[in-house]
N, C-alpha and C. Protein backbone atom coordinates (compact mmCIF):
# COMPACT_ATOMS: atom_id res chain seq x y z
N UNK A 1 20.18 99.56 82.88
CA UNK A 1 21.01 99.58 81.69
C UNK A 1 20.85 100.88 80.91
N UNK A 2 19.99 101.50 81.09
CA UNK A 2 19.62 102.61 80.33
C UNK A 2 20.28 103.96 80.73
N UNK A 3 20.39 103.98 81.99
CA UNK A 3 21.57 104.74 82.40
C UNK A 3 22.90 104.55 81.62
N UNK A 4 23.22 103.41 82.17
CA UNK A 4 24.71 103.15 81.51
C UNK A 4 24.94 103.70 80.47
N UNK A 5 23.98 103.08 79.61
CA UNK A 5 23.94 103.39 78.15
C UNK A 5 23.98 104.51 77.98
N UNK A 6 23.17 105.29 78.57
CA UNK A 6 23.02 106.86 78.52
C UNK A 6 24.33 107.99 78.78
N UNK A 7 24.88 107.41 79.37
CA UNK A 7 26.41 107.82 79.90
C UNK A 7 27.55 107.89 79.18
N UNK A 8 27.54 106.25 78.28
CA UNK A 8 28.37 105.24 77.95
C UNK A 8 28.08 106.49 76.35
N UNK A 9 26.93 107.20 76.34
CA UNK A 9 27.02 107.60 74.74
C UNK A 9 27.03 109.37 74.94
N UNK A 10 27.63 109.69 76.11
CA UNK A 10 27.79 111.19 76.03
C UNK A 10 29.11 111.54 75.82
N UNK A 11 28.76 112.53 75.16
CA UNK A 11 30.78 113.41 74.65
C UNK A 11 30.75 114.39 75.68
N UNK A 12 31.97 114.85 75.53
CA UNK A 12 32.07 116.15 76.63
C UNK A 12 32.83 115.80 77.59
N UNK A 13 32.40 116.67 78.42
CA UNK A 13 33.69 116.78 79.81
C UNK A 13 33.84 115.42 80.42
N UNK A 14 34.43 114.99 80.20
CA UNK A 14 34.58 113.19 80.89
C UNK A 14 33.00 112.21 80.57
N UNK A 15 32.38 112.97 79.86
CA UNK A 15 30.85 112.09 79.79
C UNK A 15 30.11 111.65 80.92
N UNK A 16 30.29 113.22 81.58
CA UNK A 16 29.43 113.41 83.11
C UNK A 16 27.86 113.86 82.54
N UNK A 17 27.15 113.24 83.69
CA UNK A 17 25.68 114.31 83.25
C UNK A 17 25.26 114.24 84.08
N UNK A 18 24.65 115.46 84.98
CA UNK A 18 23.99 115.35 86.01
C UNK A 18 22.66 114.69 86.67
N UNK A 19 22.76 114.26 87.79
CA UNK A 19 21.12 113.97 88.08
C UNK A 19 19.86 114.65 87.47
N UNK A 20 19.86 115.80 87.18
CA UNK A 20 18.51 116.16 86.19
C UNK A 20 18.54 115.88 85.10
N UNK A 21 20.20 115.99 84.33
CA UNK A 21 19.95 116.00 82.94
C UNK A 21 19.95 114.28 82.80
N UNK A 22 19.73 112.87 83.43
CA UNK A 22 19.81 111.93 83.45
C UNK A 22 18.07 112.08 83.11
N UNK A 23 17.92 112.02 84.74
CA UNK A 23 16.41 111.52 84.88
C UNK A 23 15.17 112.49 83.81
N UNK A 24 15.58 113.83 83.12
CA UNK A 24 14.75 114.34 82.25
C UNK A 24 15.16 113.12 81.14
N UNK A 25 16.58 112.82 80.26
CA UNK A 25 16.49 112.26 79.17
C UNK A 25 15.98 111.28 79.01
N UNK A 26 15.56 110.26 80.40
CA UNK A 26 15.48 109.33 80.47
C UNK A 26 13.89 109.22 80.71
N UNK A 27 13.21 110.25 80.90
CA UNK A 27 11.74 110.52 81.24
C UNK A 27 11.47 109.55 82.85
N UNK A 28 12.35 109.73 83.93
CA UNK A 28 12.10 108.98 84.86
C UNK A 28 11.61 110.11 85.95
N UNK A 29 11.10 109.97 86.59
CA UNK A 29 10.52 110.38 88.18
C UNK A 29 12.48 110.93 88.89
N UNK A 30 12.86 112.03 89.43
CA UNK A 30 14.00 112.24 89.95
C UNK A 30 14.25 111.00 91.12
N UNK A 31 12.94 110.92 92.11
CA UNK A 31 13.68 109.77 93.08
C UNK A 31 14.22 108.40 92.83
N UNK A 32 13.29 107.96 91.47
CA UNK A 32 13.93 106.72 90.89
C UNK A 32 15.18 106.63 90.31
N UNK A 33 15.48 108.02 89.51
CA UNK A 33 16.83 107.79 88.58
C UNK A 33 18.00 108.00 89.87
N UNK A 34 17.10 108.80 91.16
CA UNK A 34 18.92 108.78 91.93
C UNK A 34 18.25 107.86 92.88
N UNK A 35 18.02 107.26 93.19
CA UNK A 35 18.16 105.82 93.76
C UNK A 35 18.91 104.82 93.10
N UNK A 36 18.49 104.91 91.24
CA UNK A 36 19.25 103.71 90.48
C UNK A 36 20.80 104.30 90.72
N UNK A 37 21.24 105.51 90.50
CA UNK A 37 21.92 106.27 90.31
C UNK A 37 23.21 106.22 91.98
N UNK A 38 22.19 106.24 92.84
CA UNK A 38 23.16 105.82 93.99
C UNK A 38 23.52 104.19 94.31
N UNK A 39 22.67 103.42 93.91
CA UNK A 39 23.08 102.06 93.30
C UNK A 39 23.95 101.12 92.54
N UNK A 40 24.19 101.92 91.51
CA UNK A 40 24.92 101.75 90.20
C UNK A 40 26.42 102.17 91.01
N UNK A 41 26.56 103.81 91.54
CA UNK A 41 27.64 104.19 92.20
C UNK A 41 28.20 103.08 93.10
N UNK A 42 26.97 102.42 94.34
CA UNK A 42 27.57 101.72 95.31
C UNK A 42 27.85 100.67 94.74
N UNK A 43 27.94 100.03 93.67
CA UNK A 43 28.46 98.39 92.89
C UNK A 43 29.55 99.09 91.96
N UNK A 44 29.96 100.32 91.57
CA UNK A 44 31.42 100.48 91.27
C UNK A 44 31.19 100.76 89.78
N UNK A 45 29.59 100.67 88.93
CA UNK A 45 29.43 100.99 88.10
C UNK A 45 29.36 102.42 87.50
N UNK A 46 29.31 103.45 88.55
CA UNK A 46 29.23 104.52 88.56
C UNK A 46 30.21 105.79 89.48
N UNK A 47 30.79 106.49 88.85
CA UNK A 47 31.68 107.30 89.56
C UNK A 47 30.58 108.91 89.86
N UNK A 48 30.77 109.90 90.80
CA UNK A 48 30.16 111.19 90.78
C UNK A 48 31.54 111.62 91.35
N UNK A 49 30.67 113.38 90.97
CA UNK A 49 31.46 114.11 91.38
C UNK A 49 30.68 115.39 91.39
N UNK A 50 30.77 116.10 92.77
CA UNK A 50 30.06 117.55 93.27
C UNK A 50 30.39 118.47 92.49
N UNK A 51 29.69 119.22 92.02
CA UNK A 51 30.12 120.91 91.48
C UNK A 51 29.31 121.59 92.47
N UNK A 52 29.27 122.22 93.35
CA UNK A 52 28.25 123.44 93.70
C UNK A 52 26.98 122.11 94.33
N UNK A 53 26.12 122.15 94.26
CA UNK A 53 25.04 121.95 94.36
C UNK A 53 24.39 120.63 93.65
N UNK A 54 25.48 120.62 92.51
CA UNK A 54 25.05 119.01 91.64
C UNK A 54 25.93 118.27 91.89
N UNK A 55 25.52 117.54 91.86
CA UNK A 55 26.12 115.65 91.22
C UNK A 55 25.90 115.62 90.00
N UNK A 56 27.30 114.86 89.61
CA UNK A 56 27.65 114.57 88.42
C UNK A 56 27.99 113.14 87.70
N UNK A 57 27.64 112.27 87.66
CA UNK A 57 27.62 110.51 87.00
C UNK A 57 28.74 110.98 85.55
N UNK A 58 29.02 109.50 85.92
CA UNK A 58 29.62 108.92 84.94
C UNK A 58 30.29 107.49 84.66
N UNK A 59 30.33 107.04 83.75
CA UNK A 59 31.28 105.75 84.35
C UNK A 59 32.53 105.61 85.13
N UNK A 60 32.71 104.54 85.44
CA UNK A 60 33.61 104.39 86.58
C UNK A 60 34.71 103.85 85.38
N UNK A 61 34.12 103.20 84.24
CA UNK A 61 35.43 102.26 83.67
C UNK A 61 34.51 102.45 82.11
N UNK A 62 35.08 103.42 81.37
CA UNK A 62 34.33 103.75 80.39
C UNK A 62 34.32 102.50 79.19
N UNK A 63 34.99 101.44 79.56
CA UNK A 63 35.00 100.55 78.51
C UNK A 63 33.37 99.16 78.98
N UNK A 64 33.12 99.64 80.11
CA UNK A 64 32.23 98.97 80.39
C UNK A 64 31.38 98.81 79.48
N UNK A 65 30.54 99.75 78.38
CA UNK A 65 29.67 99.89 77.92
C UNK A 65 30.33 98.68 76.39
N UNK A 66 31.26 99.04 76.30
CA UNK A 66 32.24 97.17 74.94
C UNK A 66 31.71 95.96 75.49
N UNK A 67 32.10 95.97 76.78
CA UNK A 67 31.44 94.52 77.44
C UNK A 67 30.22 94.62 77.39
N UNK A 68 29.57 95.24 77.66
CA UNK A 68 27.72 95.11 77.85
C UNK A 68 27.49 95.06 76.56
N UNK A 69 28.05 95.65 75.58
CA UNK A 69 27.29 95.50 73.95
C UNK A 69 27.48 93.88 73.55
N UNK A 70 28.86 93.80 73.65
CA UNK A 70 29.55 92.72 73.37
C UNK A 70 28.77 91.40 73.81
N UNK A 71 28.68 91.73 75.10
CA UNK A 71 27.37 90.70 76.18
C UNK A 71 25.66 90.26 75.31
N UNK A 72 25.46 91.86 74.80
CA UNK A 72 24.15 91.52 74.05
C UNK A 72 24.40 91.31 72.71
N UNK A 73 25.53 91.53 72.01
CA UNK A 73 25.54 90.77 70.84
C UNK A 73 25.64 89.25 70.54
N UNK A 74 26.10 88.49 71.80
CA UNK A 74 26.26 87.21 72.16
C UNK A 74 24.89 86.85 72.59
N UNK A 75 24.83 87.37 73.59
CA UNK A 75 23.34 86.85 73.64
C UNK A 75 22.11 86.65 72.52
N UNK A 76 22.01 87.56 71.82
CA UNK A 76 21.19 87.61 70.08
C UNK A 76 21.26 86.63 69.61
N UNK A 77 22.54 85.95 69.62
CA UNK A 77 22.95 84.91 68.81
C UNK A 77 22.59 83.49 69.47
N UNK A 78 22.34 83.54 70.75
CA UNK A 78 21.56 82.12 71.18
C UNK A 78 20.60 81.55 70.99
């Protein structure tokens, strides 16, 4: 979720961020964040895209991150 989230709250060029600038913000180990990262992609939660040498994340359906809030604001309330 912390990805998502992480994504779900960047401005800029389509609210891409690359595999380093993920796994530094996120203080994760690089093989973990692109494992979650090729994960997230293969279930449709995640779109990339190559420049040169990087990969680039982002959401696949930028409204995803309404439902997931929406999800834990409901949940709070149980």
């Amino acid at each position: 979720m912390a990805i998502v989230d992480l994504l779900g709250k960047t401005k800029g060029k389509d609210s891409q961020m690359s595999v380093t600038d993920i796994y530094q913000a996120l203080d994760l180990p690089q093989a973990i964040a692109s494992q979650h990262l090729i994960t997230l992609k293969d279930r449709g939660v995640l779109k990339s895209s190559k420049v040169g040498t990087k990969i680039y994340y982002s959401l696949a359906v930028p409204q995803l991150l309404k439902v997931i809030d929406t999800l834990e604001d409901y949940s709070g309330r149980l």
